[in-house]
Protein backbone atom coordinates (compact mmCIF):
# COMPACT_ATOMS: atom_id res chain seq x y z
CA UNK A 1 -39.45 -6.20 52.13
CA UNK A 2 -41.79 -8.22 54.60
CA UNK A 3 -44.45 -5.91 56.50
CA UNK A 4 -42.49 -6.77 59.61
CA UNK A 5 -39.48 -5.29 58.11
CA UNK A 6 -41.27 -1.79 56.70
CA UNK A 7 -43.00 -1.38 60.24
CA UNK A 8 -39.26 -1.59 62.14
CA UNK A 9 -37.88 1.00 59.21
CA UNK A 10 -41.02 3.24 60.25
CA UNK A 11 -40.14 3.04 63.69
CA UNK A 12 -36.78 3.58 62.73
CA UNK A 13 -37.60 6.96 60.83
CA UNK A 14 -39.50 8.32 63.28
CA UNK A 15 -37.37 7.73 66.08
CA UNK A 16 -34.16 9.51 64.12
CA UNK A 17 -36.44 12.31 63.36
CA UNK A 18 -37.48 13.12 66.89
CA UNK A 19 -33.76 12.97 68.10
CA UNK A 20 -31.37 13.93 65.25
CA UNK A 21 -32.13 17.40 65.17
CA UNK A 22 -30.34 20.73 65.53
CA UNK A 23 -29.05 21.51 68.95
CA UNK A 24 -30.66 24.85 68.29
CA UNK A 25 -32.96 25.21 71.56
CA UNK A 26 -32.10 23.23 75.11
CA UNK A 27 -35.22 21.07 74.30
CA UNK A 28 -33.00 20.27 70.83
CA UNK A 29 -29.72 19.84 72.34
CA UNK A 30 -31.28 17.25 75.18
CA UNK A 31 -32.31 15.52 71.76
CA UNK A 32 -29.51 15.68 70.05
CA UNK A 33 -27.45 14.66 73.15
CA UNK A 34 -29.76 11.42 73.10
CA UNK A 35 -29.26 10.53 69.53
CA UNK A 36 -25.25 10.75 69.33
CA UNK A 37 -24.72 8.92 72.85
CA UNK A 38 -27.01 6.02 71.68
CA UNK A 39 -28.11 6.35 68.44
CA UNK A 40 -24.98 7.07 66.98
CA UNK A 41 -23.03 4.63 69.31
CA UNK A 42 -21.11 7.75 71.36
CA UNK A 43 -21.88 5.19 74.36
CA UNK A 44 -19.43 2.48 72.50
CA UNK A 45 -16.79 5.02 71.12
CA UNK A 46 -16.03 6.28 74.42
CA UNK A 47 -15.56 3.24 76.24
CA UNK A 48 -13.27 1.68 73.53
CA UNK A 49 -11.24 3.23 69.95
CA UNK A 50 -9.57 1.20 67.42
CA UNK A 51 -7.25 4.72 67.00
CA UNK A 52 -4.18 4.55 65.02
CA UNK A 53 -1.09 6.16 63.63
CA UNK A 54 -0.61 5.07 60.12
CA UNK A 55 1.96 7.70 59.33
CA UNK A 56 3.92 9.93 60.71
CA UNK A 57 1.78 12.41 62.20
CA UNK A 58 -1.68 10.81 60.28
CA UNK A 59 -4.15 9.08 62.70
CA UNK A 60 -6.78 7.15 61.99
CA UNK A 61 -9.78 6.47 64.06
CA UNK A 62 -13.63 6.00 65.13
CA UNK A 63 -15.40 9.29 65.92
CA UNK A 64 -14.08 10.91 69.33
CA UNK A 65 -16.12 11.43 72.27
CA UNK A 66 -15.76 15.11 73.34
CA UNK A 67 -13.26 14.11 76.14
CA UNK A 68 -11.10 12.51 73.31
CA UNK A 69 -11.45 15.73 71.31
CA UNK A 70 -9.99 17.48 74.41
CA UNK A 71 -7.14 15.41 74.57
CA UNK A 72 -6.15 15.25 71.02
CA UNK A 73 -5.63 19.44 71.05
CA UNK A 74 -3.41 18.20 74.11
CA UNK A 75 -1.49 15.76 72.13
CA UNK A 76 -0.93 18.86 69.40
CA UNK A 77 -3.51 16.96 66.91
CA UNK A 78 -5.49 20.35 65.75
CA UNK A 79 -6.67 19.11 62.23
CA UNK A 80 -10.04 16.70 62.26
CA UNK A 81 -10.35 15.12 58.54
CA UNK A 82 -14.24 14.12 59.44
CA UNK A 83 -14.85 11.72 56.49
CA UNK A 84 -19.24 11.44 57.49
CA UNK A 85 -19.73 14.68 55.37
CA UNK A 86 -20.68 17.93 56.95
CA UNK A 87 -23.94 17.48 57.03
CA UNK A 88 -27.38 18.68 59.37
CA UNK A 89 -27.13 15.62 61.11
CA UNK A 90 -26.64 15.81 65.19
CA UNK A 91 -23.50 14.27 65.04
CA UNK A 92 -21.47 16.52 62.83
CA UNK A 93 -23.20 20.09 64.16
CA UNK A 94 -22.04 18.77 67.69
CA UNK A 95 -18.67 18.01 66.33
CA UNK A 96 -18.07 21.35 64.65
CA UNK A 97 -19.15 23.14 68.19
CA UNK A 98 -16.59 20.69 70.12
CA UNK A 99 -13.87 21.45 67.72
CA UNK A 100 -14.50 24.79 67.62
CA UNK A 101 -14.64 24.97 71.45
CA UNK A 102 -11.04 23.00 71.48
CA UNK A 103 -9.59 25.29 68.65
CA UNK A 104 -9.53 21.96 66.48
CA UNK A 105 -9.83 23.16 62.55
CA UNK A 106 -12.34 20.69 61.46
CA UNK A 107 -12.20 19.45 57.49
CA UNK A 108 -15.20 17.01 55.85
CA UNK A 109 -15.33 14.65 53.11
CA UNK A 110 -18.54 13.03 52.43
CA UNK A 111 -17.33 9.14 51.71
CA UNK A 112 -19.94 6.17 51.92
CA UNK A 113 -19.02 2.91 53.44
CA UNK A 114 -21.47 0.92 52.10
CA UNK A 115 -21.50 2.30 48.20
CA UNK A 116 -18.85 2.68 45.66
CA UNK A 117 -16.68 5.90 46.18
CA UNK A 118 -18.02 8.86 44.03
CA UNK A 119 -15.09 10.29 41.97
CA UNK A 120 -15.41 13.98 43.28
CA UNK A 121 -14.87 12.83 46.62
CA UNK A 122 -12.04 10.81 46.35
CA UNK A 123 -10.15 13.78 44.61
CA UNK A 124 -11.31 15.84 47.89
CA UNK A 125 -9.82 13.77 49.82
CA UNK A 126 -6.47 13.41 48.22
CA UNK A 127 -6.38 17.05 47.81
CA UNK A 128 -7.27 17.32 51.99
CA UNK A 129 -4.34 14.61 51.99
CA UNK A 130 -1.81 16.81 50.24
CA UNK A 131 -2.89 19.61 52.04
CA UNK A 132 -3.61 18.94 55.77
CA UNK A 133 -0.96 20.46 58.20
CA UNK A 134 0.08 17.19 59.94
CA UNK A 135 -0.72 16.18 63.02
CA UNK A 136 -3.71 15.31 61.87
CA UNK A 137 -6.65 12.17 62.54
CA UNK A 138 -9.48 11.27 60.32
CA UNK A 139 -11.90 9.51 61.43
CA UNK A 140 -15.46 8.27 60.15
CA UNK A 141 -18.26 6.29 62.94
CA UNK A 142 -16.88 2.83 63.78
CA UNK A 143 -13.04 4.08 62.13
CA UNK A 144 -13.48 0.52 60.68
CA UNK A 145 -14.53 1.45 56.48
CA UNK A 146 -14.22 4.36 55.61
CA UNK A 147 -10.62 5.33 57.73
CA UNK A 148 -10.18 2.12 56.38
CA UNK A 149 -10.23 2.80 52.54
CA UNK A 150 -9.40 6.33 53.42
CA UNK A 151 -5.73 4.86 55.17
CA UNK A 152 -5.20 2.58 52.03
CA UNK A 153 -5.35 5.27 49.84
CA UNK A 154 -2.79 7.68 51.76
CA UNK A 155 -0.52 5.43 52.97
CA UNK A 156 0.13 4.00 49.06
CA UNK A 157 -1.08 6.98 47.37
CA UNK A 158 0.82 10.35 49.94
CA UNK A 159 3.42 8.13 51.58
CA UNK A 160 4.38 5.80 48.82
CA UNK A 161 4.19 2.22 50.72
CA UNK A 162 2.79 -1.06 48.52
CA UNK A 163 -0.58 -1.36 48.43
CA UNK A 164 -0.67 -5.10 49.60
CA UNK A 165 1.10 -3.54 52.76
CA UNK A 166 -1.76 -0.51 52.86
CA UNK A 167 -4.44 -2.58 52.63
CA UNK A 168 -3.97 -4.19 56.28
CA UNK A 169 -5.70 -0.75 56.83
CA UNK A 170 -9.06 -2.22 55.37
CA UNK A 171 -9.30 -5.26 57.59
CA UNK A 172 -11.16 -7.25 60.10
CA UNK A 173 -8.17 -5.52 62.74
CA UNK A 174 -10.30 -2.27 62.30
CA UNK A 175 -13.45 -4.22 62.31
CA UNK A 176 -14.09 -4.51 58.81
CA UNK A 177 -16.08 -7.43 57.24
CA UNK A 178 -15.36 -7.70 53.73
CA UNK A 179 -18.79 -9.98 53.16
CA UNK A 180 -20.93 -7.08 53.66
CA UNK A 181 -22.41 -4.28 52.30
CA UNK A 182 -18.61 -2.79 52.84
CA UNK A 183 -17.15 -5.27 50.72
CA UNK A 184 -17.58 -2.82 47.55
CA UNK A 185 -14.85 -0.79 48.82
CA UNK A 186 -12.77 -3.90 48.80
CA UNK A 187 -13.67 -5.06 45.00
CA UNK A 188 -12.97 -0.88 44.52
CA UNK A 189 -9.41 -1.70 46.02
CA UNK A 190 -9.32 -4.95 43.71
CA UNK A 191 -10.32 -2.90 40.26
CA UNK A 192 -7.45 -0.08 41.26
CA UNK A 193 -4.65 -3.40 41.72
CA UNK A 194 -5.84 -4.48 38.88
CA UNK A 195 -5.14 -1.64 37.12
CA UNK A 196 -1.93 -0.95 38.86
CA UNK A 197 -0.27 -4.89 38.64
CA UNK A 198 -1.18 -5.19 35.18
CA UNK A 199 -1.15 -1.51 32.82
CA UNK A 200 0.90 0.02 35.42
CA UNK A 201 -2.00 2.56 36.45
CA UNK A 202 -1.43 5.22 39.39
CA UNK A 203 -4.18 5.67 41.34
CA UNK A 204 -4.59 9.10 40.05
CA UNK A 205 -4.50 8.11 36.51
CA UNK A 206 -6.63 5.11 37.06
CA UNK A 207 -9.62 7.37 39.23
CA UNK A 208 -8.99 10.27 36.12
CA UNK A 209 -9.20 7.59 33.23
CA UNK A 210 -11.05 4.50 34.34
CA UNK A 211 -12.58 4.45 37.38
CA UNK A 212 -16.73 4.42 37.02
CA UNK A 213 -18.56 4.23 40.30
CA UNK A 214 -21.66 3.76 38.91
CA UNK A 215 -20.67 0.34 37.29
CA UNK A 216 -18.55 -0.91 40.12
CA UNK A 217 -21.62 -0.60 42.45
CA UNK A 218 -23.45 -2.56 39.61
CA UNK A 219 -20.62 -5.16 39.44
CA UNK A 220 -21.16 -5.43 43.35
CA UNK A 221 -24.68 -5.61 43.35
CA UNK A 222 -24.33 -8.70 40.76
């Protein structure tokens, strides 16, 4: 890392930890008001959404604006599948108020989009899958990577359709770039087919019996 490169991360740091904060004074919530409309991109999401129904009654998106929150209780969407993680992070206490305000019952799974999937919370998330009252969207930042991966694995795993056919859902369409960082959850996707074409593997059996994030990320890195 170049000196240039550890002074921007500096700046960086010290600019998230001034505004992503609590919105637990007004001083806070002015802060944390800056850091999801530009920080966090808010400012992008809410002029333009790559939303989609990949199911019947399963939508996949970016992260909604509190206007789009308001309209999706009015659309009779009233289950959020938040796949950022609940965290302490501006963006996800603001969320749980705005859902909570809209009567919107708000579920998290902590996924990464630019690290292999840890095994725990891939079997959250199927078990959210199975047990979700539909309507319901999920949705991540950009609702390009992870409600990409996250739209593979219910429409092949919950709704039963090919995964060449589910994998559209993890594509440059949605804004994902495969020769990235996000590519390992593409070569993830590639290990599972793998699997599947050749010993016959579910996806269950294959994340219960085979799957190692650990050395996927390795295989990745290499």
């Amino acid at each position: 890392m170049t000196p240039l490169t550890r002074w921007i991360k500096r700046k960086e740091r010290a600019l998230l930890g001034k505004y992503n904060v609590a919105p637990d004074s007004p001083e806070n919530r002015a802060r944390a008001a800056v850091y999801v409309r530009w920080l966090d991109q808010e400012i992008l999401r809410g002029i333009w959404t790559n939303e989609c129904e990949i199911a019947p009654g399963v939508w996949r998106s970016n992260h909604p604006t509190p206007a789009r929150f308001a309209r999706l209780k009015q659309r009779g969407i009233l289950n959020i599948l938040n796949l950022r993680g609940a965290t302490k992070h501006a963006h996800y206490l603001l969320e749980s108020e705005i859902c909570a305000e809209n009567g919107l019952t708000l579920t998290s799974v902590s996924l990464s989009a630019r690290r292999a999937p840890q095994k725990i919370e891939l079997q959250r998330l199927l078990h959210h899958f199975h047990s979700l009252p539909r309507p319901f969207l999920m949705h991540c930042k950009s609702g390009a990577d992870r409600a990409g991966l996250a739209s593979v694995l219910y429409m092949h795993v919950i709704d039963g359709q090919p995964l060449e056919q589910a994998r559209k859902m993890l594509s440059l369409r949605f804004l994902h770039i495969r020769k990235s960082d996000t590519g390992v959850l593409d070569l993830f996707l590639d290990r599972y087919q793998q699997a599947h074409e050749q010993r016959g593997l579910t996806f269950d059996q294959w994340l219960d019996s085979e799957y190692d994030a650990d050395a996927l990320q390795a295989e990745f890195d290499a």
